[in-house]
C-alpha atoms as a PDB file:
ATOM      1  CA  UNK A   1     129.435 133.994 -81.873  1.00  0.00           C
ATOM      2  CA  UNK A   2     132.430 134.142 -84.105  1.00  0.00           C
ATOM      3  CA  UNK A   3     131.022 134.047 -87.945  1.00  0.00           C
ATOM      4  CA  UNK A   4     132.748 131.798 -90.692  1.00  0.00           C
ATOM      5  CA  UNK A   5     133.800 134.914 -92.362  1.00  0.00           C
ATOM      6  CA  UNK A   6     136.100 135.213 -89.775  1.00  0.00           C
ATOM      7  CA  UNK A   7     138.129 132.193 -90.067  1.00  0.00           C
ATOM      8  CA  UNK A   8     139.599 133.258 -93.617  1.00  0.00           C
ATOM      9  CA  UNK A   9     140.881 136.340 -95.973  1.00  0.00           C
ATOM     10  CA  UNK A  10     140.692 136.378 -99.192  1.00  0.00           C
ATOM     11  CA  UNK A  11     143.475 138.379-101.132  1.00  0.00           C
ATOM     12  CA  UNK A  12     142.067 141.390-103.148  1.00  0.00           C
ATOM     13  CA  UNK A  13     144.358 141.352-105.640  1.00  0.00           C
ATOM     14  CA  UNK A  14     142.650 137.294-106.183  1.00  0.00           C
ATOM     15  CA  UNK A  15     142.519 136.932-109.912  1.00  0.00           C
ATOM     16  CA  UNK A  16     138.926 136.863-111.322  1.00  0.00           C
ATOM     17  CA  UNK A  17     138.082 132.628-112.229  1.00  0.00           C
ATOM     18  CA  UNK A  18     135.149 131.407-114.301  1.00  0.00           C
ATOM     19  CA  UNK A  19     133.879 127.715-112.744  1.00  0.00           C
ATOM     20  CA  UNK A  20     136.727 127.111-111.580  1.00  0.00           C
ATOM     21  CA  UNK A  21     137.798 123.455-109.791  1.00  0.00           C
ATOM     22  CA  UNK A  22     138.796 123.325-106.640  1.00  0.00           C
ATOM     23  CA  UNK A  23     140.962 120.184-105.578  1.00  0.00           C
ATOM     24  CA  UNK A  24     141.409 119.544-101.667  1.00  0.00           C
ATOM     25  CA  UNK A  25     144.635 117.757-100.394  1.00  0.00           C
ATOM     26  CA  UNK A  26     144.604 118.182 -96.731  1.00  0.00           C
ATOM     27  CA  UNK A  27     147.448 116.427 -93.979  1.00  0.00           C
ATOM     28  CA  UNK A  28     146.113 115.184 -90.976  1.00  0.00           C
ATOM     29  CA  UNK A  29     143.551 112.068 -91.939  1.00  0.00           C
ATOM     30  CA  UNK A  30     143.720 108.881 -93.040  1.00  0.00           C
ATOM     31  CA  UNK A  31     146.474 108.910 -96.304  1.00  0.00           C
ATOM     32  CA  UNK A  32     148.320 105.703 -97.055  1.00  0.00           C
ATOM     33  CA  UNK A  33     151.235 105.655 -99.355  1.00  0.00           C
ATOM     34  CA  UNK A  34     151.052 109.232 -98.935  1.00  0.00           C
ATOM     35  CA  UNK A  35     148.587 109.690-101.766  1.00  0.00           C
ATOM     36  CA  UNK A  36     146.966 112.781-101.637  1.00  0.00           C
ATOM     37  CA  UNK A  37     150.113 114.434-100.241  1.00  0.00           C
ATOM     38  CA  UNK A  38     152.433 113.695-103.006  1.00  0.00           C
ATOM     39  CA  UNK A  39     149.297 114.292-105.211  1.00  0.00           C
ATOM     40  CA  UNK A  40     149.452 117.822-104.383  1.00  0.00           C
ATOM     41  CA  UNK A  41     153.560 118.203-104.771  1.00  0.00           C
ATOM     42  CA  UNK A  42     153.510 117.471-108.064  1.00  0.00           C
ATOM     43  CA  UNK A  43     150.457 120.209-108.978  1.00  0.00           C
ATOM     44  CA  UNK A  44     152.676 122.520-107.502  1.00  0.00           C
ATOM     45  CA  UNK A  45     156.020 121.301-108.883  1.00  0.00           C
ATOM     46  CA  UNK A  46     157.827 123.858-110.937  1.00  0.00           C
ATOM     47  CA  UNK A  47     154.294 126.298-111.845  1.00  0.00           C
ATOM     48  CA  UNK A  48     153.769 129.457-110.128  1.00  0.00           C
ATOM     49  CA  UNK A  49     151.328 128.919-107.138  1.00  0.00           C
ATOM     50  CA  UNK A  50     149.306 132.344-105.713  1.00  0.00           C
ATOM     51  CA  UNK A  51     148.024 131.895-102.593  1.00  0.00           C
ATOM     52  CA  UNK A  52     144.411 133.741-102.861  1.00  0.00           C
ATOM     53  CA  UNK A  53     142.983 132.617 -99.404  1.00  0.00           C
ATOM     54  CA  UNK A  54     144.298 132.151 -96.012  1.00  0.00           C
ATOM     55  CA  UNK A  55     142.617 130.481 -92.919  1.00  0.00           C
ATOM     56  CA  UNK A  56     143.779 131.507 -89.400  1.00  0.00           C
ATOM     57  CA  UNK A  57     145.148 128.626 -88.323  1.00  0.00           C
ATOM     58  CA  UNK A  58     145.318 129.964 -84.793  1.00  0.00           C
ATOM     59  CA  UNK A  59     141.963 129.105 -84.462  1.00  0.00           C
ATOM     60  CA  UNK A  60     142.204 125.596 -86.511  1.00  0.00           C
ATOM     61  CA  UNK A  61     145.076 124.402 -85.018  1.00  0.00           C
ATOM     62  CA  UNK A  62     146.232 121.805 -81.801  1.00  0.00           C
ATOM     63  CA  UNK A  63     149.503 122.947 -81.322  1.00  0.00           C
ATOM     64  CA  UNK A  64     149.961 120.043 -78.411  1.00  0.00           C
ATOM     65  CA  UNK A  65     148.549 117.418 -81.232  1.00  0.00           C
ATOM     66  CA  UNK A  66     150.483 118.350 -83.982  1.00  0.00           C
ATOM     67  CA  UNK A  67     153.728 120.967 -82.629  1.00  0.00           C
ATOM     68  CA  UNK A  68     154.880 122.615 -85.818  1.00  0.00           C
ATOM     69  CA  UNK A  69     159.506 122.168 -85.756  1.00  0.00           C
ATOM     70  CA  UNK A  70     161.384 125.109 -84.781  1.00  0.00           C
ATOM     71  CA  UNK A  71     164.796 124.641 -85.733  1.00  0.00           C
ATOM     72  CA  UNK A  72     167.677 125.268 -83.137  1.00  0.00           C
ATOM     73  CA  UNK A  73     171.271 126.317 -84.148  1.00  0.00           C
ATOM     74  CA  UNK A  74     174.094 126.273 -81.074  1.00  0.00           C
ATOM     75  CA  UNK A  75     172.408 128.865 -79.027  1.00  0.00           C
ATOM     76  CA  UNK A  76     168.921 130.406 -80.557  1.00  0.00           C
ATOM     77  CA  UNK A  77     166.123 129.105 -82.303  1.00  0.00           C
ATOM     78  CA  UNK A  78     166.857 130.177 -86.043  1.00  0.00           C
ATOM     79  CA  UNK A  79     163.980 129.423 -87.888  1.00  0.00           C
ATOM     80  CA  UNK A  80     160.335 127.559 -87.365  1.00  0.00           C
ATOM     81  CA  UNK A  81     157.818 125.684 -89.897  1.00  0.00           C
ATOM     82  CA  UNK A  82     154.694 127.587 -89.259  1.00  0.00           C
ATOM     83  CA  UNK A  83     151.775 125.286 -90.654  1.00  0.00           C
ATOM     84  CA  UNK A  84     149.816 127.288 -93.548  1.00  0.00           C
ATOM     85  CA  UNK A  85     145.976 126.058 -94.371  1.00  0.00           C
ATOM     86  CA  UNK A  86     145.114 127.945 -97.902  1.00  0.00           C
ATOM     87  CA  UNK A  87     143.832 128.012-101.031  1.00  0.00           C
ATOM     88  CA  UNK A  88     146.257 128.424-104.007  1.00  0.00           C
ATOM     89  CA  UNK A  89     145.399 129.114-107.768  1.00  0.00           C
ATOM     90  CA  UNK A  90     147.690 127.097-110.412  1.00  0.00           C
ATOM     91  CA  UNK A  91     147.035 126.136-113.756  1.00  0.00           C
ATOM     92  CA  UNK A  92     147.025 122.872-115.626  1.00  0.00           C
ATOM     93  CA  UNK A  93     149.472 122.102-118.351  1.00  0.00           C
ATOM     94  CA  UNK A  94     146.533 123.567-120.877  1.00  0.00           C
ATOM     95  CA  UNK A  95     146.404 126.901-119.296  1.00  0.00           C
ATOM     96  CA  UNK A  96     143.844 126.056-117.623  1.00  0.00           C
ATOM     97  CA  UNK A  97     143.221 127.862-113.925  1.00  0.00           C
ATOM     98  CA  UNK A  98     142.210 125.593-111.015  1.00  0.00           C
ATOM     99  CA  UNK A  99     142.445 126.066-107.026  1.00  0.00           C
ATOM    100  CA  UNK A 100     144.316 123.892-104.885  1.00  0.00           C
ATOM    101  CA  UNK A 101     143.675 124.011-101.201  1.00  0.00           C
ATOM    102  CA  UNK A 102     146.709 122.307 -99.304  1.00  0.00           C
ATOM    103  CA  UNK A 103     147.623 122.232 -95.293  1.00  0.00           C
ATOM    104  CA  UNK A 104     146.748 120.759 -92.172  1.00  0.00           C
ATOM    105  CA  UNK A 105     143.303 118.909 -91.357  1.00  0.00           C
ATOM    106  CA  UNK A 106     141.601 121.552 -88.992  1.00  0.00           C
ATOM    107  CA  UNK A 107     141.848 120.000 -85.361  1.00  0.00           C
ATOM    108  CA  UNK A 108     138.692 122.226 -84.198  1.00  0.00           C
ATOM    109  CA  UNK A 109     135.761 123.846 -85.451  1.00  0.00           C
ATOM    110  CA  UNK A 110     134.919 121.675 -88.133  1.00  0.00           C
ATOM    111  CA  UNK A 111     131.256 122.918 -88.862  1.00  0.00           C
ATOM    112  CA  UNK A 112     132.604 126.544 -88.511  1.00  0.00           C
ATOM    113  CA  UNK A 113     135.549 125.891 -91.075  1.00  0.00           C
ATOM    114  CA  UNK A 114     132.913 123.959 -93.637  1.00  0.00           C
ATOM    115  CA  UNK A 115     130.411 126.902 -93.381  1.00  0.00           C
ATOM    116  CA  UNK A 116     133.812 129.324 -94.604  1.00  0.00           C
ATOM    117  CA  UNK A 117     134.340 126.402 -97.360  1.00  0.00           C
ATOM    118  CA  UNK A 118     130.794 126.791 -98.717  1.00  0.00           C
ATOM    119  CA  UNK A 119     131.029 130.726 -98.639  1.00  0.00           C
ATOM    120  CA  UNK A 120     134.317 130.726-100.663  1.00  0.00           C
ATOM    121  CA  UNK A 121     132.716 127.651-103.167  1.00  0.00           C
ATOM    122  CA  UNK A 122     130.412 130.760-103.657  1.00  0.00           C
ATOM    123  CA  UNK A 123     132.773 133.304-103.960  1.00  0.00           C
ATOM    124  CA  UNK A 124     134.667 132.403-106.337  1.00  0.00           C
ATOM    125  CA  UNK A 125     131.918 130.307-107.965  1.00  0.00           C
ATOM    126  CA  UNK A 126     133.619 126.815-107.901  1.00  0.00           C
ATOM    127  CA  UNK A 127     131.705 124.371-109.797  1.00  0.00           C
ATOM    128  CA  UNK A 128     133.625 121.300-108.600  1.00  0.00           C
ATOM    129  CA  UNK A 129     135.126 120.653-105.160  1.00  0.00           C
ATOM    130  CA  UNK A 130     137.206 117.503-105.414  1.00  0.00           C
ATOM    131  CA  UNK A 131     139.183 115.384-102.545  1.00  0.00           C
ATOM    132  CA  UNK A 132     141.853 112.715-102.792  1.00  0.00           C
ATOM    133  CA  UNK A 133     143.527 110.928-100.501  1.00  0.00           C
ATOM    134  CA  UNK A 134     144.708 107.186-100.165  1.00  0.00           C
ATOM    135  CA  UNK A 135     143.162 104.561 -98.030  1.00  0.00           C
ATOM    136  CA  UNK A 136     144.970 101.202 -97.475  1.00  0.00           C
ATOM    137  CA  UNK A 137     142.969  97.597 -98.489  1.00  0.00           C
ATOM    138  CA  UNK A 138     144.190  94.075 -98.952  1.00  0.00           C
ATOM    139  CA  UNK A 139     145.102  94.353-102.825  1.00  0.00           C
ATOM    140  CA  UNK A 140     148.007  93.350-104.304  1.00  0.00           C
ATOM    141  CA  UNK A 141     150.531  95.696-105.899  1.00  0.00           C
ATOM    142  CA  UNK A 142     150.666  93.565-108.938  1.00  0.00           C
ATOM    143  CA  UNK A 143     146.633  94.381-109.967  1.00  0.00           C
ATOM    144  CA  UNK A 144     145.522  97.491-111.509  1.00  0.00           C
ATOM    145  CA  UNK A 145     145.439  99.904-109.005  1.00  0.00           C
ATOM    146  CA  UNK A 146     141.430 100.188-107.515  1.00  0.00           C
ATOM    147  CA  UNK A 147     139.665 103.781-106.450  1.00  0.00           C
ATOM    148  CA  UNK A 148     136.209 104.747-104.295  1.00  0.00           C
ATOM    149  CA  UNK A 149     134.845 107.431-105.620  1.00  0.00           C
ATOM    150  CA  UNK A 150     132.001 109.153-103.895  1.00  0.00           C
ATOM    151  CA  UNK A 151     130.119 111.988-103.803  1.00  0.00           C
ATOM    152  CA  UNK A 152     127.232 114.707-103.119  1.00  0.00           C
ATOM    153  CA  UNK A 153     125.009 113.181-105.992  1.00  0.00           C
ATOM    154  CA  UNK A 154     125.280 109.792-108.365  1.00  0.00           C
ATOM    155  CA  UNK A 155     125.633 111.703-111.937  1.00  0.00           C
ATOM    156  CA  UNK A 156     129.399 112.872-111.091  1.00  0.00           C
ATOM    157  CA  UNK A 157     130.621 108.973-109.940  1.00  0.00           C
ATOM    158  CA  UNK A 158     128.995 107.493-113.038  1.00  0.00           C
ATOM    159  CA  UNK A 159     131.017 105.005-114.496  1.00  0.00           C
ATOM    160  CA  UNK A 160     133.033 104.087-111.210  1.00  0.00           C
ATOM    161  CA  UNK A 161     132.250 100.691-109.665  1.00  0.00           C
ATOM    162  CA  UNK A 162     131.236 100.762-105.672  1.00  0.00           C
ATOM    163  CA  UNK A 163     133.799  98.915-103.096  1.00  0.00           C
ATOM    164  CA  UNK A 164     131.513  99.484 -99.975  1.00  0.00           C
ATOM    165  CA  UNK A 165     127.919  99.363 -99.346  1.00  0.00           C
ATOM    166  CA  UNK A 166     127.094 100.824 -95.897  1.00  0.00           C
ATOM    167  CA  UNK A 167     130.134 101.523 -93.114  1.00  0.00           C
ATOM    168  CA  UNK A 168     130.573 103.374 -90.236  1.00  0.00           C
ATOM    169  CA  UNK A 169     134.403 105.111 -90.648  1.00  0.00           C
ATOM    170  CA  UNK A 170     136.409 107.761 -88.384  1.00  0.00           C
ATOM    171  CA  UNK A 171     134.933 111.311 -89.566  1.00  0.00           C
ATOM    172  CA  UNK A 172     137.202 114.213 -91.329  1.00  0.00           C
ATOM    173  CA  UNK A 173     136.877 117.973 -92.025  1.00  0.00           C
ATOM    174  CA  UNK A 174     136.970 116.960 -95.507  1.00  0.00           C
ATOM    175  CA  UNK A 175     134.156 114.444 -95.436  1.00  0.00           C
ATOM    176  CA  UNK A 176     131.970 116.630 -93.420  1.00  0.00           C
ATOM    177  CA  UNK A 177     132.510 119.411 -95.694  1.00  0.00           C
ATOM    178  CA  UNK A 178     131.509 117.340 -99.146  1.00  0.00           C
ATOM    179  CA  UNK A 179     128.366 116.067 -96.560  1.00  0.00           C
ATOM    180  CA  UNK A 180     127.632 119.514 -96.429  1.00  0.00           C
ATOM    181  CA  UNK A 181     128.192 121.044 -99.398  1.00  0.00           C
ATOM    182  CA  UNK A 182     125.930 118.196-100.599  1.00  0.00           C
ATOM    183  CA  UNK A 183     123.037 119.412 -98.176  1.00  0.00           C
ATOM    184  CA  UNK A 184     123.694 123.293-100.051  1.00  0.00           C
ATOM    185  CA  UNK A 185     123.136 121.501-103.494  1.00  0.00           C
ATOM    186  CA  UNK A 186     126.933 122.251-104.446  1.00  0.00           C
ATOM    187  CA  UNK A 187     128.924 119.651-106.587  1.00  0.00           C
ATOM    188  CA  UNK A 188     131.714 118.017-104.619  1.00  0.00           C
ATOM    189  CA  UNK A 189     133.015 114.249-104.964  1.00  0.00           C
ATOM    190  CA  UNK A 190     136.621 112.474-104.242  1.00  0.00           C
ATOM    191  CA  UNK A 191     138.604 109.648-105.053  1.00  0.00           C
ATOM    192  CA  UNK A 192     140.576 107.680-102.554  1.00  0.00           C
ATOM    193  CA  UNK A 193     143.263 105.185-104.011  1.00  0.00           C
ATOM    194  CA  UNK A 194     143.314 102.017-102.824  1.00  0.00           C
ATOM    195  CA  UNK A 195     147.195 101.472-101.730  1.00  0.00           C
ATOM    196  CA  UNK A 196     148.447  98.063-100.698  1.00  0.00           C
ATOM    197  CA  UNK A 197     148.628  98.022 -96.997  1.00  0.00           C
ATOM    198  CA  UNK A 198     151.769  96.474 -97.280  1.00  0.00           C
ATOM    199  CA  UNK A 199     152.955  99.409 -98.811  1.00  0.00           C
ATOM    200  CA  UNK A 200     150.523 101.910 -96.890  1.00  0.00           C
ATOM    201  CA  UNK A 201     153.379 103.523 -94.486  1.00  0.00           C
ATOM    202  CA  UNK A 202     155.341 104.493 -97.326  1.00  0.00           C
ATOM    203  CA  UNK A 203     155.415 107.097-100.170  1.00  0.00           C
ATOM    204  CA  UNK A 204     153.205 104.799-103.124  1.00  0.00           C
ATOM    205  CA  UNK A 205     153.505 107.609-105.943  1.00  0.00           C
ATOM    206  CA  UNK A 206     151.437 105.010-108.170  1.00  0.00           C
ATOM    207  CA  UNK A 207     148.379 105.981-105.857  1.00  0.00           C
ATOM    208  CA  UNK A 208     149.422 109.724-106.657  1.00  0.00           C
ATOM    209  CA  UNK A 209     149.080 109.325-110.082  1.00  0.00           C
ATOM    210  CA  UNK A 210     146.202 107.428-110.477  1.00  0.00           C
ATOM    211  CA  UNK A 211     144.061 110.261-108.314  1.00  0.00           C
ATOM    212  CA  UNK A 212     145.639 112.693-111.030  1.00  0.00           C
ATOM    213  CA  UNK A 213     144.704 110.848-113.578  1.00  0.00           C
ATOM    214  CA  UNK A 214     140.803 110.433-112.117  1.00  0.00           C
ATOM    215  CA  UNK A 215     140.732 113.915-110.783  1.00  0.00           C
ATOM    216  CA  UNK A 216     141.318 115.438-114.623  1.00  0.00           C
ATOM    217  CA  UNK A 217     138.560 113.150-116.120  1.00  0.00           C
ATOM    218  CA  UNK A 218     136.261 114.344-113.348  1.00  0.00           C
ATOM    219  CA  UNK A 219     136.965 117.854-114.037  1.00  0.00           C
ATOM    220  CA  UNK A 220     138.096 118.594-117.612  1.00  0.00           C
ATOM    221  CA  UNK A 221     141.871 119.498-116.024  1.00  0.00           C
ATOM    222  CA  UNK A 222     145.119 117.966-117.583  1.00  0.00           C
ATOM    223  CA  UNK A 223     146.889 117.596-114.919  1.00  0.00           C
ATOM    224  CA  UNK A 224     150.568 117.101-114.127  1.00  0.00           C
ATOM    225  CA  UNK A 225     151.538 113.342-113.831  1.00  0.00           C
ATOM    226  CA  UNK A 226     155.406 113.177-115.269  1.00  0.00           C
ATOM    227  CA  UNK A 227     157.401 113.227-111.942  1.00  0.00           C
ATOM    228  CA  UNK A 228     154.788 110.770-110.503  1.00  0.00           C
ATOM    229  CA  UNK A 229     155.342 108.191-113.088  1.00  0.00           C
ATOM    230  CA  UNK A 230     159.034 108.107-113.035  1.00  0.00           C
ATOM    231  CA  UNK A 231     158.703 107.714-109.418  1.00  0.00           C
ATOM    232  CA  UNK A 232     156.348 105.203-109.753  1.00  0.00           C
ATOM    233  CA  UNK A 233     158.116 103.072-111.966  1.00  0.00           C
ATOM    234  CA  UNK A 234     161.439 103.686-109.593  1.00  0.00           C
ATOM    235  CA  UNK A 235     159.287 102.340-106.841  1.00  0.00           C
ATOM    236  CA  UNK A 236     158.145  99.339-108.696  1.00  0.00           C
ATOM    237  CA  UNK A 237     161.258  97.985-109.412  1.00  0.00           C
ATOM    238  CA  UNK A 238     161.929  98.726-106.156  1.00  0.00           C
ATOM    239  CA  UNK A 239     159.285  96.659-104.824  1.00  0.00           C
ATOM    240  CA  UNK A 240     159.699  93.892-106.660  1.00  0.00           C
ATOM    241  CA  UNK A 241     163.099  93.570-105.351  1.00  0.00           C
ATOM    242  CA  UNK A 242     161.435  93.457-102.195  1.00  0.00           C
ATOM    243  CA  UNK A 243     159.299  91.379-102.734  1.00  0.00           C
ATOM    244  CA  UNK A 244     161.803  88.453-104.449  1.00  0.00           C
ATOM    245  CA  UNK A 245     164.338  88.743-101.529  1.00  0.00           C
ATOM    246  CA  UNK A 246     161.216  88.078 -98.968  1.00  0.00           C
ATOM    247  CA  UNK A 247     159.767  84.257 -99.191  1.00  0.00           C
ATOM    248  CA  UNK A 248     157.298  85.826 -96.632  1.00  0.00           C
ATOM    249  CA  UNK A 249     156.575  88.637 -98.455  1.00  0.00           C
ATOM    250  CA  UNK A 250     156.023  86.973-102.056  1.00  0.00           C
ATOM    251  CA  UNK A 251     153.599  84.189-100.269  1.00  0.00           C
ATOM    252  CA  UNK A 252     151.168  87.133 -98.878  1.00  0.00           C
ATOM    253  CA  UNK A 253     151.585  88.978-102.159  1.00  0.00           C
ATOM    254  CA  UNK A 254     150.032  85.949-103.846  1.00  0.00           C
ATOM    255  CA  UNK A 255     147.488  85.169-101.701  1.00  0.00           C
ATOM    256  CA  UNK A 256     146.518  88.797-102.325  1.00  0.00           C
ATOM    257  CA  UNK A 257     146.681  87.766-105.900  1.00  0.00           C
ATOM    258  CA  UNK A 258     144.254  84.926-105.671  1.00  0.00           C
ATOM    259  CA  UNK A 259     141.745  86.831-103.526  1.00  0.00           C
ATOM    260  CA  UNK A 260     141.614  90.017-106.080  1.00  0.00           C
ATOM    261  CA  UNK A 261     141.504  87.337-108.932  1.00  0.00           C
ATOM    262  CA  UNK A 262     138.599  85.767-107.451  1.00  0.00           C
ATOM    263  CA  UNK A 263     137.153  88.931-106.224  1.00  0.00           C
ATOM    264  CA  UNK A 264     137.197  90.171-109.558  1.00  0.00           C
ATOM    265  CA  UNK A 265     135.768  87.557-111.771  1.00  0.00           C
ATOM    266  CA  UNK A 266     133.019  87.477-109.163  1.00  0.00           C
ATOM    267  CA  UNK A 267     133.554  84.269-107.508  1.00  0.00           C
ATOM    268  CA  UNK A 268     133.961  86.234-104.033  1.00  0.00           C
ATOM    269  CA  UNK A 269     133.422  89.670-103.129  1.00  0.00           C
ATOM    270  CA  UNK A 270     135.355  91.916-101.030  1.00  0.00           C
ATOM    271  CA  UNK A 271     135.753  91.778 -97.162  1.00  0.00           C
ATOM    272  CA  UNK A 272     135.874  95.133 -95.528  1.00  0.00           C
ATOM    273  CA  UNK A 273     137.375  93.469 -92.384  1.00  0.00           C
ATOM    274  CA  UNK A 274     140.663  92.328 -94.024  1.00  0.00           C
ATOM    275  CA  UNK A 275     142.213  89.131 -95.063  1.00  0.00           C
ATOM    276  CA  UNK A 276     140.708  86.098 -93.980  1.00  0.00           C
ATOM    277  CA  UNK A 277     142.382  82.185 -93.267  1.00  0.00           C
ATOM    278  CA  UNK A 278     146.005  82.316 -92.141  1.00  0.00           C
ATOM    279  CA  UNK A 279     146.797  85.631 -93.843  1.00  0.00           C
ATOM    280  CA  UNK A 280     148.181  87.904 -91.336  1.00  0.00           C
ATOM    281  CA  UNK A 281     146.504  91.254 -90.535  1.00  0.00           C
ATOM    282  CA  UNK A 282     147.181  94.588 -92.389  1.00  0.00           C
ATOM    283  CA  UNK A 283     149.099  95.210 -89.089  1.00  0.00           C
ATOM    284  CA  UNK A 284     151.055  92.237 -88.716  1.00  0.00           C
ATOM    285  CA  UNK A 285     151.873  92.843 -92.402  1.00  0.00           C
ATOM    286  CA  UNK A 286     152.946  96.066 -92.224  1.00  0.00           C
ATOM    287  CA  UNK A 287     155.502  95.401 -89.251  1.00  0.00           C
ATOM    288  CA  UNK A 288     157.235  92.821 -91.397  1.00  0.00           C
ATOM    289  CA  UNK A 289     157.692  94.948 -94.101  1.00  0.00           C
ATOM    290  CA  UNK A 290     159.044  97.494 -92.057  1.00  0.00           C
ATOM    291  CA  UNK A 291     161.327  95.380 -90.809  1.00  0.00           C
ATOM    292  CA  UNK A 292     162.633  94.277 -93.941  1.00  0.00           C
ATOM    293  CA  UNK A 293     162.915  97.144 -94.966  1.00  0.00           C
ATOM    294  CA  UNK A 294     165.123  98.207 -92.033  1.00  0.00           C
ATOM    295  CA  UNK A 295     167.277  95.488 -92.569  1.00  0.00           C
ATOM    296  CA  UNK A 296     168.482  97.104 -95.892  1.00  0.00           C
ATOM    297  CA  UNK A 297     169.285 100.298 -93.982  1.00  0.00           C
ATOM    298  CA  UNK A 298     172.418 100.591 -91.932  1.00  0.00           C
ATOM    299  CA  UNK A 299     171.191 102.444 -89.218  1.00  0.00           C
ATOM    300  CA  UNK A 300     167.556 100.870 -89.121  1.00  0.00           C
ATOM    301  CA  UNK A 301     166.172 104.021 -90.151  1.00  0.00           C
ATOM    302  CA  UNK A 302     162.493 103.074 -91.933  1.00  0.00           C
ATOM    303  CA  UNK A 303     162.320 103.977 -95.815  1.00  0.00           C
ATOM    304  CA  UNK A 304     159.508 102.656 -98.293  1.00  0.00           C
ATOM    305  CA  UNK A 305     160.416 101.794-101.418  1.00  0.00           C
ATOM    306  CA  UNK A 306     160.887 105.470-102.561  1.00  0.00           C
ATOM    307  CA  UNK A 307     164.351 106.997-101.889  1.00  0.00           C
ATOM    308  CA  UNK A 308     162.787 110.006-100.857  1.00  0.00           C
ATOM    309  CA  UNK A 309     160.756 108.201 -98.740  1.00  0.00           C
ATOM    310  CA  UNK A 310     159.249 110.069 -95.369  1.00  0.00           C
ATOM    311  CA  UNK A 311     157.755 109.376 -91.876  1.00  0.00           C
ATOM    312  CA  UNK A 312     155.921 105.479 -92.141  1.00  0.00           C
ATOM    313  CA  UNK A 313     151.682 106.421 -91.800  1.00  0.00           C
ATOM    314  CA  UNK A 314     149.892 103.905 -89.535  1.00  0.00           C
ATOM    315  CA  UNK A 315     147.567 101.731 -91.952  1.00  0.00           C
ATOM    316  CA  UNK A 316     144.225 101.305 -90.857  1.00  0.00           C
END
């Protein structure tokens, strides 16, 4: 039997951290408006980033489920995107040193990959392990912008309201590792953004921002948020233009409007299954916006309201 030790090297010449935080950003699971991914771009954007462990992603990876590009040129193959799963050591804007671990979801071996987490949590005696990603809910992009927090024990999501009481959801590497690192009596928690699911299939830096922002409370960092508010307020102006050359569009936006309003004054409570009445589904939703969206592309390709915009994410 292959041991978790196995899955991983660490780099000797890994700089020596006291408590540090490690934040987890993987690709793979459940991330409307691209949350957690654009999250981690602007960590890395413009500081020096040391990768101090790397996982063998050989033994992580589906190729067949997720084929990394190779790119061709006239008659060879000149260059391929080889996916990278590893741990990274940055430092916020205070000098502060903090790990970052970044890449693909693992596709196998999930308890074998979690029992590697917990012996580098050791290692390098992290004292925080936190997650982010963005999940998408019938909310409004016109209402302050809502987050779940959970994790491995009450004290560290003090102060955070609860969305859900008990659900049954699709499991992740990253869940089951906070599950388990919870069972070893190590800290970990995350935050997950709640991202209009109107807007969930494209790049929301708002959502970004705000699991910054929640992230750096949580664990003393000051953490880089410039590039994701400029973007933000790009995309807001963006989407309200949207939104004002759709009738459609503005109606559902409203009714979203009402339902927070009343959701939040506590004369209704949120429904976990979606819009109710004659408000179409997330799906239905999304396909209209995506169509609009087309419309103000000449070649139909699908952007969000981000210029920089990539591949739409199915909302949930």
């Amino acid at each position: 039997m292959l041991e978790p030790e196995e899955l991983y090297q660490v780099d000797a010449d890994s700089p020596q951290l006291t408590d540090p935080v490690l934040v987890v950003a993987l690709d793979g699971f459940v991330d409307a408006g691209a949350a957690g991914r654009l999250a981690a771009a602007a960590l890395r954007e413009g500081r020096d980033v040391t990768a101090v462990v790397r996982f063998d992603v050989d033994q992580l990876i589906d190729y067949r489920s997720r084929r990394p590009p190779l790119r061709f040129e006239s008659d060879h193959w000149a260059g391929y995107d080889a996916p990278a799963l590893e741990i990274s050591v940055l430092t916020d804007t205070g000098g502060t040193p903090y790990l970052l671990l970044t890449g693909p979801e693992p596709d196998t071996q999930w308890e074998r990959f979690v029992a590697a987490m917990e012996q580098i949590v050791r290692r390098f005696g992290i004292r925080l392990v936190v997650s982010l990603m963005g999940i998408p809910m019938a909310v409004p992009h016109t209402r302050p912008l809502g987050v779940t927090a959970h994790a491995t024990r009450r004290e560290l999501t003090e102060g955070h309201e609860a969305w859900f009481t008990t659900a049954e959801v699709p499991g992740s590497a990253v869940a089951l590792l906070e599950y388990r690192l919870g069972q070893a009596g190590l800290d970990a928690m995350g935050f997950a953004a709640h991202v209009p699911h109107y807007l969930a299939r494209t790049e929301y830096p708002q959502a970004a921002r705000t699991l910054l922002d929640h992230t750096g409370v949580a664990a003393g960092l000051f953490l880089p948020t410039e590039s994701l508010t400029t973007a933000a307020e790009r995309a807001e102006a963006q989407i309200a233009a949207q939104v004002q050359a759709s009738e459609e569009i503005a109606h559902v936006v409203q009714a979203l409007e009402r339902q927070y309003d009343m959701v939040s004054s506590g004369r209704g409570r949120l429904r976990q299954t979606g819009l109710g009445g004659e408000l179409p589904s997330a799906e239905e939703l999304a396909a209209e916006v995506e169509r609009f969206l087309a419309s103000q592309d000449g070649e139909g390709t699908e952007q969000g309201p981000d210029d920089d915009a990539s591949g739409p994410a199915s909302p949930s």
